[in-house]
Protein backbone atom coordinates (compact mmCIF):
# COMPACT_ATOMS: atom_id res chain seq x y z
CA UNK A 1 69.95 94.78 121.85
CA UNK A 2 69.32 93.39 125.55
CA UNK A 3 66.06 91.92 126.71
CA UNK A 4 65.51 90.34 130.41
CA UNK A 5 63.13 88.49 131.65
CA UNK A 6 62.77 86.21 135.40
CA UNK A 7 60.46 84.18 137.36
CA UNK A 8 60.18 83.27 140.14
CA UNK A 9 57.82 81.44 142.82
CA UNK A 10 58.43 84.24 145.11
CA UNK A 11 58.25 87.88 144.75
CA UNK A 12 61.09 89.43 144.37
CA UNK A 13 63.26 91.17 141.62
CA UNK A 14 66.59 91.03 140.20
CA UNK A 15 69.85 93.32 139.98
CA UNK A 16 71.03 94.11 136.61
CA UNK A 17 74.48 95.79 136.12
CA UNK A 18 77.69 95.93 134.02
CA UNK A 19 80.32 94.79 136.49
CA UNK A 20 80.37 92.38 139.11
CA UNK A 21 80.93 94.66 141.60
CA UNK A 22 78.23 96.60 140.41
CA UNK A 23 75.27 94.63 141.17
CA UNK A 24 77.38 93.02 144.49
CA UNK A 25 77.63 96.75 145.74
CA UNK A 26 76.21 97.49 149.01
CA UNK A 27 76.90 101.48 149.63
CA UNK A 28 76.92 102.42 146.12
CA UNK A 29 73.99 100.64 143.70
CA UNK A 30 75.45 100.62 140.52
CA UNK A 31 72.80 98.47 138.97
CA UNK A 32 68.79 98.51 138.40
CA UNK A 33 66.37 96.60 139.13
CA UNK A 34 63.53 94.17 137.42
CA UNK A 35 60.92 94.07 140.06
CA UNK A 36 58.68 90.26 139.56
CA UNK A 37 55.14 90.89 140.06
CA UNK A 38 52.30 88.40 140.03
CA UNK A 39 51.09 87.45 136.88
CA UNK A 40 47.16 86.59 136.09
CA UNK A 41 47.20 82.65 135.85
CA UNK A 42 45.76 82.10 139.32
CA UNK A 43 49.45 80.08 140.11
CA UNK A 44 52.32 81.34 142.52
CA UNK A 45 54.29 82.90 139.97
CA UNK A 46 55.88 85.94 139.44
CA UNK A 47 57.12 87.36 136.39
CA UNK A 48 59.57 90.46 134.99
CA UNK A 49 60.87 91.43 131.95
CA UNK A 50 62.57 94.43 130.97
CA UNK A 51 61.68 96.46 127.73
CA UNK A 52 64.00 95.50 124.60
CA UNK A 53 67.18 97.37 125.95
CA UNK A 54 69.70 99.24 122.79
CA UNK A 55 72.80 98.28 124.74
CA UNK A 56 76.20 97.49 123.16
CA UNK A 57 78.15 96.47 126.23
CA UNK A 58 80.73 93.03 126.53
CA UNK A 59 79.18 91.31 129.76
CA UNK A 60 76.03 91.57 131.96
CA UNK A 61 75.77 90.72 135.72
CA UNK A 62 72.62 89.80 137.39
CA UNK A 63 71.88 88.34 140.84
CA UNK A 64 68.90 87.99 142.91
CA UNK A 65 68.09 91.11 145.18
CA UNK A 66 67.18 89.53 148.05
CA UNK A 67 67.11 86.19 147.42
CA UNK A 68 67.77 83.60 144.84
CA UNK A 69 65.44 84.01 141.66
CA UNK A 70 64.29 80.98 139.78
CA UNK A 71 64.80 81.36 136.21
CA UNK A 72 66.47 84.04 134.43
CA UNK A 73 66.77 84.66 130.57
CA UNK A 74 68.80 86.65 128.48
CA UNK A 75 67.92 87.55 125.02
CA UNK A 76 71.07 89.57 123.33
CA UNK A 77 71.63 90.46 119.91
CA UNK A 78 75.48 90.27 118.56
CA UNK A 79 77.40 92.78 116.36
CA UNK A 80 80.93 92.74 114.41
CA UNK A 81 82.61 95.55 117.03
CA UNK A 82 85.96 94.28 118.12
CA UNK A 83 86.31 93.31 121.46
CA UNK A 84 89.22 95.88 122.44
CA UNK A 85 87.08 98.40 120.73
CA UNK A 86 85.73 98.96 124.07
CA UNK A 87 87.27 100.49 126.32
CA UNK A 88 87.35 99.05 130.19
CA UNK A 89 85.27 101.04 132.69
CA UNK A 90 86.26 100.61 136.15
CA UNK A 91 85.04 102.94 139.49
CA UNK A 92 89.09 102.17 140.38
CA UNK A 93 89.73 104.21 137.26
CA UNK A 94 88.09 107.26 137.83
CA UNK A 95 84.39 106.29 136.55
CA UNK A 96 81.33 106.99 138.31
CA UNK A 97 78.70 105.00 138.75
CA UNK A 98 80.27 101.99 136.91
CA UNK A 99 80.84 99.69 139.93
């Protein structure tokens, strides 16, 4: 279980991928993204937050979209699966869409 949330004092949103070069990639975007909107307390502040995410997955990249993003946080629930139980996907081996 994944869950993301940012704010910022700008609006903005933030990439969310698997793989550095995913969420770096400029032809090919391997990564989606949490749009901030305004939120309702009158302040310059914009707020996203993706829904609780059923991911099993060993890293997560995030970066701003356009520009830098205030606060991120990342809620992610643990489980007992080895770590070289998962296998490495790579776009240099063959994958598609991985980044």
């Amino acid at each position: 279980m994944v869950a993301i949330s940012a704010r910022d004092g700008n609006q903005g949103a933030v990439r969310v991928g698997f793989s550095e070069h995913g969420v770096e990639a400029t032809v090919t975007a391997n990564y989606f993204l949490l749009e901030l909107a305004a939120d309702d307390t009158g302040d310059d502040r914009y707020n996203g937050q993706t829904p609780r995410l059923e991911l099993r997955c060993k890293s997560i990249w995030v970066r701003g979209d356009t520009t830098t993003i205030g606060r991120i946080s990342i809620i992610a629930g643990l489980t007992g699966i080895m770590q070289g139980s998962f296998p490495i996907l790579t776009g240099s081996e063959g994958f598609k869409g991985i980044g």
